[in-house]
N, C-alpha and C. Protein backbone atom coordinates (compact mmCIF):
# COMPACT_ATOMS: atom_id res chain seq x y z
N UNK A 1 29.17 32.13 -41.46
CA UNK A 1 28.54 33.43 -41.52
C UNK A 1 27.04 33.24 -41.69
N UNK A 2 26.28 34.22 -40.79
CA UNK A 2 24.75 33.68 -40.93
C UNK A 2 24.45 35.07 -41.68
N UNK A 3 23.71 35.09 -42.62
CA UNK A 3 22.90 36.07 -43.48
C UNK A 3 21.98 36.74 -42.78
N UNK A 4 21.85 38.20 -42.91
CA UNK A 4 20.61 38.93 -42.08
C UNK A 4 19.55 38.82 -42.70
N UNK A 5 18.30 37.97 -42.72
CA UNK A 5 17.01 38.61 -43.16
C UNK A 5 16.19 39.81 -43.33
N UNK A 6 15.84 40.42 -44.00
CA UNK A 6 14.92 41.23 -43.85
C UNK A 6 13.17 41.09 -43.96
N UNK A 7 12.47 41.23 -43.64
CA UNK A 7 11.09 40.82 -43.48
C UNK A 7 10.34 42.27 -43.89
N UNK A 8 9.58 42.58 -45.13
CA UNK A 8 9.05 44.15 -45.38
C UNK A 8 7.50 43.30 -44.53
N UNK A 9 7.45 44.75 -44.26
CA UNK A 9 5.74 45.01 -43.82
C UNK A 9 5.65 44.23 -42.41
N UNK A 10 5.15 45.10 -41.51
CA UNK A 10 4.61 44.35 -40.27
C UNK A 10 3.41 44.13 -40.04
N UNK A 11 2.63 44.09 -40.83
CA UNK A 11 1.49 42.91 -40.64
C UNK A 11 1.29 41.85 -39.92
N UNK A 12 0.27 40.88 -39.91
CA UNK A 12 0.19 39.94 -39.08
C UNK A 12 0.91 39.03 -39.94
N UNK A 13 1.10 38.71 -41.37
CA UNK A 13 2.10 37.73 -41.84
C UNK A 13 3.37 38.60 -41.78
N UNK A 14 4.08 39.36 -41.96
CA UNK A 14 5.24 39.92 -41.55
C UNK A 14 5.42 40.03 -40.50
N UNK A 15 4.98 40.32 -39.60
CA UNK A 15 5.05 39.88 -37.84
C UNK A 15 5.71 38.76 -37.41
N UNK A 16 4.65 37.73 -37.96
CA UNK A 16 4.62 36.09 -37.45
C UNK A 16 6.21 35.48 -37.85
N UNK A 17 6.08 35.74 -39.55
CA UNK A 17 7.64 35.16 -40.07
C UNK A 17 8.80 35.48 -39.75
N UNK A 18 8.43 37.28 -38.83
CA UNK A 18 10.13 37.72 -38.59
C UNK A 18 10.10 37.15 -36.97
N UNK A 19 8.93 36.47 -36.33
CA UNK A 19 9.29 36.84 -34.90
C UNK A 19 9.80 34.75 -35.12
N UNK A 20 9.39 34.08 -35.55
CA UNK A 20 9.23 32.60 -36.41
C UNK A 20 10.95 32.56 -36.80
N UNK A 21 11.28 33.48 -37.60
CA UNK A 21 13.19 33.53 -37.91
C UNK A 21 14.11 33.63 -36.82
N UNK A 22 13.42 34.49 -36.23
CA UNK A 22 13.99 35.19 -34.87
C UNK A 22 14.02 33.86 -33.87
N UNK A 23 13.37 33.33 -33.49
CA UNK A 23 12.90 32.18 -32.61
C UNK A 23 13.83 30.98 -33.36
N UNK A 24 14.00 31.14 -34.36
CA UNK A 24 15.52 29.43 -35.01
C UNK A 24 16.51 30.67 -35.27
N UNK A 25 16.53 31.55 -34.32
CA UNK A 25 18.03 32.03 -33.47
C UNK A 25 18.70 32.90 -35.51
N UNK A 26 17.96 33.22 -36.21
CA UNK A 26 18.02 33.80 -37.25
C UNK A 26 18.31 35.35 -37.12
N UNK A 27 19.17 35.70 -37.41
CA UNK A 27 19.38 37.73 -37.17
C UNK A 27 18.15 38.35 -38.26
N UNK A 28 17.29 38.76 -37.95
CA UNK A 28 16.03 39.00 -38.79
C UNK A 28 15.45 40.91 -38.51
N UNK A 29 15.54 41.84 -39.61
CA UNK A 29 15.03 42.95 -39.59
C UNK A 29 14.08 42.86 -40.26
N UNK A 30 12.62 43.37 -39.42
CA UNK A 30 11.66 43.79 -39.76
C UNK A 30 11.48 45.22 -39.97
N UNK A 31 10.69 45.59 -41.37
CA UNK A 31 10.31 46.27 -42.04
C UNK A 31 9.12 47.23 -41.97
N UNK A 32 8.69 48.33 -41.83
CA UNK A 32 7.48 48.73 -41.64
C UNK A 32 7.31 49.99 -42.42
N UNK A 33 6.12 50.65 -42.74
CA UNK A 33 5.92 52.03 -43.61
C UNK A 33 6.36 53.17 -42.90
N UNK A 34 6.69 53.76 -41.54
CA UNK A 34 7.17 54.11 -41.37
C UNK A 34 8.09 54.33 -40.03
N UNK A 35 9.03 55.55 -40.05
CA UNK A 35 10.09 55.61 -38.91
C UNK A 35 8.93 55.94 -36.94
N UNK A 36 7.50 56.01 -37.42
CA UNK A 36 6.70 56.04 -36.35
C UNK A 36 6.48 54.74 -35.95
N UNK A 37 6.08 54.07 -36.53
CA UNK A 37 5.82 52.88 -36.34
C UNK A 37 6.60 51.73 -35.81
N UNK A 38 7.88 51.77 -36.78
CA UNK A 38 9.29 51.11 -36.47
C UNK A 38 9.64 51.74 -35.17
N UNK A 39 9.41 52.58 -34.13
CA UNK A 39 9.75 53.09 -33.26
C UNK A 39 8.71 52.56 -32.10
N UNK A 40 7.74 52.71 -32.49
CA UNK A 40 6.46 51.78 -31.26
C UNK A 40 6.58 50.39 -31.49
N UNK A 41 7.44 49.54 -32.44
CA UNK A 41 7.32 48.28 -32.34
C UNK A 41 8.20 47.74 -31.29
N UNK A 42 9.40 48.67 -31.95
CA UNK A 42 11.00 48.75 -31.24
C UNK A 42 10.49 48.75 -29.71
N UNK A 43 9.85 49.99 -29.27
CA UNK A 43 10.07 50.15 -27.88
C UNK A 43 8.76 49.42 -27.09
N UNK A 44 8.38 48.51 -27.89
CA UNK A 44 6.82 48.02 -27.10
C UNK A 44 7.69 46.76 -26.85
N UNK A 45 8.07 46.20 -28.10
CA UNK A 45 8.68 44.81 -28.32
C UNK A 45 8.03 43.73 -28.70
N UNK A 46 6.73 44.54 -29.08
CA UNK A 46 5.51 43.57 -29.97
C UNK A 46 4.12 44.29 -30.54
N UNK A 47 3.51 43.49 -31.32
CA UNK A 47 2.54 44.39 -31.90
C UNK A 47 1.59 43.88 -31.83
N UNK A 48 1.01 44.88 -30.83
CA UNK A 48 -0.59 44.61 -29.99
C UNK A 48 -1.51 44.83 -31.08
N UNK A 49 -1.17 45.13 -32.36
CA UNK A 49 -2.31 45.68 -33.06
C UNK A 49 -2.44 43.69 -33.73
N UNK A 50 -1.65 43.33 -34.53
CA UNK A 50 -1.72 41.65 -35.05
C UNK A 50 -1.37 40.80 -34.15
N UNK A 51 -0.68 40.87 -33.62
CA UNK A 51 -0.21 39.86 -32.87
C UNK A 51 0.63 40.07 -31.41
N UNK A 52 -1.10 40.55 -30.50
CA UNK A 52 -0.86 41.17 -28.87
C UNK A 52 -0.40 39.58 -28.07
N UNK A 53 0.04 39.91 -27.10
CA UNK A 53 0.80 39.27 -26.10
C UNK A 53 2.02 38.55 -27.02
N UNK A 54 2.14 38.63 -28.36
CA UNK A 54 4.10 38.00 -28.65
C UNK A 54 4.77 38.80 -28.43
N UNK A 55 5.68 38.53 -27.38
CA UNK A 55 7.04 39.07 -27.46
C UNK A 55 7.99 39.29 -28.54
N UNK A 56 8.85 40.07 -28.79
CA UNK A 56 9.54 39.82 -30.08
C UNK A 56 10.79 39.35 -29.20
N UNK A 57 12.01 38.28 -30.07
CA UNK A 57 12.97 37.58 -29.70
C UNK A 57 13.72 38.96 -29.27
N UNK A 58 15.23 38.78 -28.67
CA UNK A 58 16.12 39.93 -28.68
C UNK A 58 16.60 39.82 -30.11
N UNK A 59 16.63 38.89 -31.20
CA UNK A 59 17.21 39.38 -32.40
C UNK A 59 16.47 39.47 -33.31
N UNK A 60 15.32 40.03 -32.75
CA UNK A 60 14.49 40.58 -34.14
C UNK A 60 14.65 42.34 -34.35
N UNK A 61 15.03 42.61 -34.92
CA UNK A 61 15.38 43.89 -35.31
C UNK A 61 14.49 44.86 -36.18
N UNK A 62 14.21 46.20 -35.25
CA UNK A 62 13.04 47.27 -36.72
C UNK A 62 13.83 48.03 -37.36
């Protein structure tokens, strides 16, 4: 059984570590202040504001 991570805050260090979990194939939910935000990360699939051109894995989760 693999444990889900959670990662608070999407920042550029909350960014890096959940997309970093995600990438050693880790089930990882990232965290953010709010349901606006968690919704433009979701549907962009990365965050141009810290960290433009990363893709997020398919199992990184907002």
């Amino acid at each position: 059984m693999t444990d889900q991570i959670g990662v608070i805050g999407a920042g550029a260090w909350g960014t890096t570590l959940a997309v970093l979990l995600a990438d050693a194939q880790r089930p990882v939910s990232l965290w953010t202040h709010s349901p606006e935000a968690a919704e433009r990360l979701a549907h962009a699939r990365t965050n141009e504001r810290y960290l433009p051109g990363v893709v997020f894995p398919p199992n990184l989760r907002m």
